[in-house]
Protein backbone atom coordinates (compact mmCIF):
# COMPACT_ATOMS: atom_id res chain seq x y z
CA UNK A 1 111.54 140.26 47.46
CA UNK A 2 114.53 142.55 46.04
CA UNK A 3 113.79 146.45 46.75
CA UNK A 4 111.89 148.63 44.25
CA UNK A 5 112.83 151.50 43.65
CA UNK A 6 109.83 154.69 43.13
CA UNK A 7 109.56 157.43 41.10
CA UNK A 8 106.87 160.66 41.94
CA UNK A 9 106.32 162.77 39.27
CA UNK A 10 105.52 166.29 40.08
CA UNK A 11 104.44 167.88 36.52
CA UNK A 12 104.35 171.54 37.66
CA UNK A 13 107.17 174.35 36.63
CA UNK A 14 107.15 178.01 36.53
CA UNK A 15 107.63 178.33 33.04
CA UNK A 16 107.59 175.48 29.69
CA UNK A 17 111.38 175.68 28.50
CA UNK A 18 111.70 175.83 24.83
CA UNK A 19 113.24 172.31 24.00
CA UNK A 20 111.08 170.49 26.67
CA UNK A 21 108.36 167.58 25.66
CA UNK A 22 108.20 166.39 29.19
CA UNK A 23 104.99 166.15 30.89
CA UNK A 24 105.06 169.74 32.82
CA UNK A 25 102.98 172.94 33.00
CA UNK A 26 102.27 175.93 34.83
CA UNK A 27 100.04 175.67 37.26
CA UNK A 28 98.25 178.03 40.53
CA UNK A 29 98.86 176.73 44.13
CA UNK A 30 95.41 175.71 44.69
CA UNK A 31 95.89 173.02 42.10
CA UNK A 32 99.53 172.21 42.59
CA UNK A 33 97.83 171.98 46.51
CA UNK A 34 95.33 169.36 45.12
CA UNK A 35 97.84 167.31 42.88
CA UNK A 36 99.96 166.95 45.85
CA UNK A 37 96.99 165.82 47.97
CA UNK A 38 95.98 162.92 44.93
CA UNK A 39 99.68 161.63 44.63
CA UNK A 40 100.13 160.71 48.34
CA UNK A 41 96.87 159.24 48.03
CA UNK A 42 98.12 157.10 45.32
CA UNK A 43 101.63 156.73 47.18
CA UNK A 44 99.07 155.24 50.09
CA UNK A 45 97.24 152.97 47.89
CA UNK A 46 100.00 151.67 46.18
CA UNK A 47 101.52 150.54 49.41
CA UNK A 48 98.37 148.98 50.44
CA UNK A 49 98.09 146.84 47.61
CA UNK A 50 101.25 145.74 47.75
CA UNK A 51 101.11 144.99 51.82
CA UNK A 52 97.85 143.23 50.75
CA UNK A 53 99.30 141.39 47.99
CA UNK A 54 102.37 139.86 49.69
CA UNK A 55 101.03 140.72 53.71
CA UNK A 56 104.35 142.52 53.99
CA UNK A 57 105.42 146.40 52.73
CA UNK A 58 106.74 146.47 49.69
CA UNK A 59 110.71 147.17 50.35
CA UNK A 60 112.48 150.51 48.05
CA UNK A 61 115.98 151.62 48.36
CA UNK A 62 115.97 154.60 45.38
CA UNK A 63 113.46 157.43 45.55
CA UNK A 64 113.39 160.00 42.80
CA UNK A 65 111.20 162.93 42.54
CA UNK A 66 111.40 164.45 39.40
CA UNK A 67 109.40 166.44 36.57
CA UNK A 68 108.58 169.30 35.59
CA UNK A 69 109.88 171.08 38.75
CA UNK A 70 109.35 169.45 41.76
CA UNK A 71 110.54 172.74 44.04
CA UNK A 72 107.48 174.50 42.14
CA UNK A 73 105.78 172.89 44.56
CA UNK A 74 105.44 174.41 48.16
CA UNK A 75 108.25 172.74 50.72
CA UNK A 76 105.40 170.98 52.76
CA UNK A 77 103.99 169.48 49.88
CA UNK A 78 107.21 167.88 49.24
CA UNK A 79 107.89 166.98 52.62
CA UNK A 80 104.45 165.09 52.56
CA UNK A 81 105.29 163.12 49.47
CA UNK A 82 108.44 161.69 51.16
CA UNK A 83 106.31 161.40 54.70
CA UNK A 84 103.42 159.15 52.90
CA UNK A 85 106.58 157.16 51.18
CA UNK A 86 107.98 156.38 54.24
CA UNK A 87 104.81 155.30 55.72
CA UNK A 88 103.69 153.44 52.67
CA UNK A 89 106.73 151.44 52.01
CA UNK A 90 110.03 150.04 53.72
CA UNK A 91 112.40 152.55 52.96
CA UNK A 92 115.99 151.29 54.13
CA UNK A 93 117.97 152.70 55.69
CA UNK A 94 120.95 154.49 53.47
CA UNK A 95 118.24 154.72 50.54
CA UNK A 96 119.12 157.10 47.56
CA UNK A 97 116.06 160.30 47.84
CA UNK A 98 117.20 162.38 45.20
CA UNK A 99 114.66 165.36 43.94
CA UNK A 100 115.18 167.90 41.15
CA UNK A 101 115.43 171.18 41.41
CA UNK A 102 115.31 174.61 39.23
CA UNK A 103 117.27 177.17 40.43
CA UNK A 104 115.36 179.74 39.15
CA UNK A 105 112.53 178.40 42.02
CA UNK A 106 114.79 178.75 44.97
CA UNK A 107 114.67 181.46 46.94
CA UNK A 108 111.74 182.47 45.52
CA UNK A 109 109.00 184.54 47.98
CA UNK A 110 110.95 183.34 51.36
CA UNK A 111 110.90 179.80 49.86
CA UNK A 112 114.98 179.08 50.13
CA UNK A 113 114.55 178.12 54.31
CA UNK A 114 111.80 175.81 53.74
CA UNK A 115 113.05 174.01 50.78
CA UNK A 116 116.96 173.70 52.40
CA UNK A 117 115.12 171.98 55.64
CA UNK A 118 113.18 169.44 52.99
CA UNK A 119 116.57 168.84 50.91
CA UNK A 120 119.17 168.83 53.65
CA UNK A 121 116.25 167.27 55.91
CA UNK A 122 114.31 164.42 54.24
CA UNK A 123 117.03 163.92 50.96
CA UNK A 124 120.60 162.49 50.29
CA UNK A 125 120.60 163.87 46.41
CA UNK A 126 120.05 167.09 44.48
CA UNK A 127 119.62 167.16 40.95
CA UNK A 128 120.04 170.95 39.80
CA UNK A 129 119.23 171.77 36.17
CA UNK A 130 121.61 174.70 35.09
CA UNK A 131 122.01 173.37 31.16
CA UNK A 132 124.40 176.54 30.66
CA UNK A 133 126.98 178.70 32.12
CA UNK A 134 126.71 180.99 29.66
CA UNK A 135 123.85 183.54 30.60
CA UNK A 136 123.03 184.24 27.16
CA UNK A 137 122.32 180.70 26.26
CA UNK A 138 120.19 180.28 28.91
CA UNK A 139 117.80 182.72 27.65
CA UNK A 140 117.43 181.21 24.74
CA UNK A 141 116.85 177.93 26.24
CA UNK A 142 114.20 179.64 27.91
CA UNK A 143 115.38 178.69 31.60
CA UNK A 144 114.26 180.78 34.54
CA UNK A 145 117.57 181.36 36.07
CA UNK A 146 121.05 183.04 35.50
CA UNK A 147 124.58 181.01 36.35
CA UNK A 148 124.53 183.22 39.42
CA UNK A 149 121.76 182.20 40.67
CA UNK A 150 122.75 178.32 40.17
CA UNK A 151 126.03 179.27 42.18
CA UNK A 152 123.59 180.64 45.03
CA UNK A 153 121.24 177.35 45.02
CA UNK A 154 124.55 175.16 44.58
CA UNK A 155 126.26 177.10 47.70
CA UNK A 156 123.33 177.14 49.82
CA UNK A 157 123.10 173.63 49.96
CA UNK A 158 126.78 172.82 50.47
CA UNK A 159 126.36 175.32 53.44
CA UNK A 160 124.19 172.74 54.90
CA UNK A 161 126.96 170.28 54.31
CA UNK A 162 125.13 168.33 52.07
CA UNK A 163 127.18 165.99 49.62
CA UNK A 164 125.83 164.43 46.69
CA UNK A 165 124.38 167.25 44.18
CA UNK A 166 124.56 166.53 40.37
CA UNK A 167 124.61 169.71 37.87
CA UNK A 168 122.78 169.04 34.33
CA UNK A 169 124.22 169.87 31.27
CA UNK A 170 122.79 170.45 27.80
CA UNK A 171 124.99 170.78 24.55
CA UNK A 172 124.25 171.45 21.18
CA UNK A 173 122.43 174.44 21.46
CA UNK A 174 121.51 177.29 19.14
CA UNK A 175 124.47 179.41 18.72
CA UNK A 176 126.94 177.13 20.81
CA UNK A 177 130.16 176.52 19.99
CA UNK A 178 133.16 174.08 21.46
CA UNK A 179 134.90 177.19 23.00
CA UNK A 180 132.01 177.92 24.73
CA UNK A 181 130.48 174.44 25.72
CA UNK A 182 134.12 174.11 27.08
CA UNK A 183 133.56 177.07 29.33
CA UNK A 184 130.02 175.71 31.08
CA UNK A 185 131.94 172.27 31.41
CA UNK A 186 134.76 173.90 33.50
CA UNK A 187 132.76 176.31 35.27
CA UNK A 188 130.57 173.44 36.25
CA UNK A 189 133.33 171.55 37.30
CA UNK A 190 134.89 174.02 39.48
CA UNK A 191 132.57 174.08 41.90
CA UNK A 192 132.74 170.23 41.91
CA UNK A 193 129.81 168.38 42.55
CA UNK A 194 129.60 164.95 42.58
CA UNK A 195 127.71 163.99 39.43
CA UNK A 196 127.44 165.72 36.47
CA UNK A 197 124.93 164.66 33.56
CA UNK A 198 125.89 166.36 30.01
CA UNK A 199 122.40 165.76 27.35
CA UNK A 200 122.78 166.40 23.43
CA UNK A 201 119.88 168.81 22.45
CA UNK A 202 117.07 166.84 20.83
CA UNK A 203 114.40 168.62 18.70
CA UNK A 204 111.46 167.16 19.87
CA UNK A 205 107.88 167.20 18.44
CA UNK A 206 105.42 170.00 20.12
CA UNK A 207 108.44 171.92 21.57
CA UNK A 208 108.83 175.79 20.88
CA UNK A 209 112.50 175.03 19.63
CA UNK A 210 110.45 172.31 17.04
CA UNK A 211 108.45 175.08 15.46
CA UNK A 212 111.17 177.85 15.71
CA UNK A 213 113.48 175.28 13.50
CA UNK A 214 110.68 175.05 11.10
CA UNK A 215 109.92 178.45 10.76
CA UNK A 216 113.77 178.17 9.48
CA UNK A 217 115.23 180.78 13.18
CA UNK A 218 118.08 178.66 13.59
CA UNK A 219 120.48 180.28 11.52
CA UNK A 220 123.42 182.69 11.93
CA UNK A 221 124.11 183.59 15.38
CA UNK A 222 121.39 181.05 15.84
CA UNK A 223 122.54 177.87 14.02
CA UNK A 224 122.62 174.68 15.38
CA UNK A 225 126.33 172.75 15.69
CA UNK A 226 126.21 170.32 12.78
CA UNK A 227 126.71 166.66 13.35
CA UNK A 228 130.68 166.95 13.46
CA UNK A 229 130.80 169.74 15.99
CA UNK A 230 127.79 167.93 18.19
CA UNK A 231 130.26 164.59 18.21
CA UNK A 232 133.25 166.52 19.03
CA UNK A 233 131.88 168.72 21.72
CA UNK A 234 130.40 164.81 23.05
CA UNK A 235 133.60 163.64 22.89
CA UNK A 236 135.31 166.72 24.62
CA UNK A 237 132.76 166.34 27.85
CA UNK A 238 134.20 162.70 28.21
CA UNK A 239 137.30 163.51 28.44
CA UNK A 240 137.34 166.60 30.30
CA UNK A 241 135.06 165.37 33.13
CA UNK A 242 137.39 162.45 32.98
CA UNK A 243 140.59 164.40 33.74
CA UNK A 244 138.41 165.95 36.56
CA UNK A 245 138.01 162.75 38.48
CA UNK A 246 134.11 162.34 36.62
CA UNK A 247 134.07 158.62 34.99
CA UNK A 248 131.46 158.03 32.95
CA UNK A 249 128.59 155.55 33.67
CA UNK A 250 126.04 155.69 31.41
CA UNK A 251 125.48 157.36 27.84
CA UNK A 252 125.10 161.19 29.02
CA UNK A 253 126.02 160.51 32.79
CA UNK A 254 129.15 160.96 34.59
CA UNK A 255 130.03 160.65 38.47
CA UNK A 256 132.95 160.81 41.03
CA UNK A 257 133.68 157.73 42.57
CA UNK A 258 130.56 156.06 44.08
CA UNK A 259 128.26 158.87 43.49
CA UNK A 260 126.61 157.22 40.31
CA UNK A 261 122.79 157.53 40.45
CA UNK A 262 121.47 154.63 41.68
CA UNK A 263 117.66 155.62 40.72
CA UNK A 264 119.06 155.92 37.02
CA UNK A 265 120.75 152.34 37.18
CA UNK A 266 118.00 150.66 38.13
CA UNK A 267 116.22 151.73 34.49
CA UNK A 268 119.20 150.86 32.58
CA UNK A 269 119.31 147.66 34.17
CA UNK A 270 115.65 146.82 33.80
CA UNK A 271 115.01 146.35 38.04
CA UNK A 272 111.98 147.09 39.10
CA UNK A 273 110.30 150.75 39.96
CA UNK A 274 106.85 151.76 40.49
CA UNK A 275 106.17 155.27 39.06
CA UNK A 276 103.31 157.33 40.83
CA UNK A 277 101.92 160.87 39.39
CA UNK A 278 100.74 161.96 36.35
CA UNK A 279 101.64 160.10 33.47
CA UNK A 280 104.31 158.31 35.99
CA UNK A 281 105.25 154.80 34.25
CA UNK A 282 106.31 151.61 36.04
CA UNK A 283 108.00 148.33 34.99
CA UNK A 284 107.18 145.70 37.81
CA UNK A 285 107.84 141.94 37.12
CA UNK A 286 108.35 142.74 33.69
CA UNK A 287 105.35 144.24 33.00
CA UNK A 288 105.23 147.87 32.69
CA UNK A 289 102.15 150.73 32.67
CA UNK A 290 101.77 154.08 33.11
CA UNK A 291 99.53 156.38 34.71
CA UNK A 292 97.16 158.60 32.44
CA UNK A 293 98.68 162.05 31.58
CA UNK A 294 95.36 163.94 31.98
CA UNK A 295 95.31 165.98 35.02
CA UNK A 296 91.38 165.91 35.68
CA UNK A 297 91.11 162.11 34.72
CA UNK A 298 94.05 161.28 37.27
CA UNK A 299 92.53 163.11 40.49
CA UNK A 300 89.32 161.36 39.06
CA UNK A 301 91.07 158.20 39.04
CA UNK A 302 92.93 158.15 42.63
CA UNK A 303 89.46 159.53 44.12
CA UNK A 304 87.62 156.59 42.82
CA UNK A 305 90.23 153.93 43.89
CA UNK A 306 90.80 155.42 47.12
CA UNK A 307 86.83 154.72 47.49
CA UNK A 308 87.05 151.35 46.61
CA UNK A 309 89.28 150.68 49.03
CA UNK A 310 87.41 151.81 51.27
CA UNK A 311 84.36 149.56 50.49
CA UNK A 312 86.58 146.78 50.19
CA UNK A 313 87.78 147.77 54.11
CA UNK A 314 90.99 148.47 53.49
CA UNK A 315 93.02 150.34 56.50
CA UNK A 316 92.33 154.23 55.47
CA UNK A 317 95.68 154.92 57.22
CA UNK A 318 97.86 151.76 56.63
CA UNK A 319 97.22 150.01 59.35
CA UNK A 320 94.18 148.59 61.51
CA UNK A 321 92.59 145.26 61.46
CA UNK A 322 92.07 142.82 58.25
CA UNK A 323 89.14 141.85 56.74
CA UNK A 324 88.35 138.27 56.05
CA UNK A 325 90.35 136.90 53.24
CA UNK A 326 87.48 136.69 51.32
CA UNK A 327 87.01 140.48 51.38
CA UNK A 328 90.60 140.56 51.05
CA UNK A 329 90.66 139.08 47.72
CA UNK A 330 87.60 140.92 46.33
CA UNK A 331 89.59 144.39 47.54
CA UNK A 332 92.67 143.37 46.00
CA UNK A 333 90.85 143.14 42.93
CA UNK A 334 89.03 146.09 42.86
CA UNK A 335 91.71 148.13 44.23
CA UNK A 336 93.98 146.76 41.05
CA UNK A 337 90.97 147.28 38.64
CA UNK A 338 90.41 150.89 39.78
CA UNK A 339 94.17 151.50 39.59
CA UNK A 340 95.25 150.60 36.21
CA UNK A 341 92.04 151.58 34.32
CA UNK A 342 91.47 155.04 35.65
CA UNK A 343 95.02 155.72 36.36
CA UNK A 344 96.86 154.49 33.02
């Protein structure tokens, strides 16, 4: 069996940005505490079905916790994710961990210790959404952070010697122009990390930017880059990343030499992940599903498939003794009944 690769999705941030449709929210700590809790109960399930399936763990060699903001969550919750994935699967050894990161979260409360030990400690990849340079722009993207304090978050971790950390880009904004899209570009590139991803804003149903755009705000100061300007300032990114030693992998994606994301190119090459989390999809064998995105209806769901394996007697830890194969049968059944109804 070739490796899988997993995704966690961790829905929480500290604030909705105003172009964002992904699945993310505010939340307290008591239920970010209690989200974590049902996704490494899924993580454990998950890995028991598999080990049931095929009596072996399920190999992975790409782990990618994303969102939302995954450093909403507290350090410990994040170090548990990556503990239950280690225990629930066969990660190998030299496996891409990447996990995404706000700057605008780090440091935060005495947070920046506890979050460098789980990033320099249980990672090999950062992904830091700064989307600007330009402090002004930011603020209209809604973002929780200045450019100074993505220079802190990006320095901290090189302090820690750590060497793969990918910057993300947005273009297209309201109000941008080339000269200044040129100046995020190059002050992202100065401080050279290894991957940089560069997105064209899209206007996306339910978003804040969707309804200010119909309300007829972008204009002036304000206006959005027309079609020409949005290709040119496209075209620009590709070929100053590529006189900075960035070659471009993918549509939006560009990476130094051996420092593509190898999470990201197992999607465009249709291999198989297993997404866990709220609203987390997965393509296995060619089939894919997704989780539900309801919050209450997924702790629901992992609560009652977490009981059926236990009435099945399946291991409550991963390992002890094996039923029959009779009972194994009627648990893997169950256990796959209870997971894709309550949890798609």
């Amino acid at each position: 069996m070739e490796p899988v690769g997993i995704y966690l999705h961790v829905p929480f941030c500290v604030r909705k940005c105003r172009y964002c449709d992904f699945l993310s929210f505010p939340s307290d700590e008591e239920t970010m505490r209690k989200y974590a809790a049902a996704l490494r109960e899924e993580i454990r399930l998950t890995g028991l079905h598999f080990e049931n399936e095929y009596r072996k763990r399920l190999k992975a060699d790409t782990v990618f916790i994303g969102g939302g903001t995954p450093t909403a969550l507290p350090a410990d919750c994040l170090k548990g994710l990556t503990d239950q994935v280690r225990e629930s699967f066969d990660v190998e050894e030299g496996a891409e961990v990447t996990v995404e990161m706000n700057p605008g979260t780090f440091g935060k409360g005495g947070y920046e210790e506890g979050l460098l030990d789980f990033i320099t400690g249980e990672c090999s990849r950062a992904s830091i959404g700064l989307q600007s340079a330009d402090d002004a722009e930011l603020q209209v993207l809604g973002r929780i952070h200045t450019f100074a304090e993505f220079e802190e978050c990006f320095a901290a971790l090189r302090s820690r010697s750590f060497k793969n950390i990918s910057a993300d880009l947005i273009f297209a904004l309201p109000g941008q122009t080339l000269a200044s899209w040129e100046r995020t570009l190059t002050k992202a590139a100065a401080l050279s990390p290894e991957h940089i991803s560069a997105y064209s804003l899209i206007l996306e149903e339910g978003t804040e930017f969707m309804r200010l755009m119909r309300a007829g705000k972008f204009s002036g100061k304000y206006a959005l880059p027309d079609e020409d300007t949005e290709r040119e300032m496209a075209h620009f990114a590709e070929d100053f990343l590529k006189s900075r030693g960035y070659a471009r992998y993918e549509i939006s994606n560009f990476a130094k030499p051996g420092f593509e994301s190898r999470h990201n190119l197992r999607y465009w090459r249709r291999r198989d992940y297993l997404g866990m989390g709220l609203g987390a999809a997965s393509l296995y064998e060619e089939t894919r599903y997704s989780n539900t995105a309801d919050l209450g209806e997924y702790i629901k769901g992992v609560a009652e498939a977490s009981e059926a394996a236990r009435a099945c007697g399946l291991p409550e830890n991963g390992g002890g003794t094996p039923e029959p194969r009779a009972g194994r049968a009627e648990g893997r059944r169950r256990l796959k009944r209870r997971r894709t109804q309550p949890l798609r």
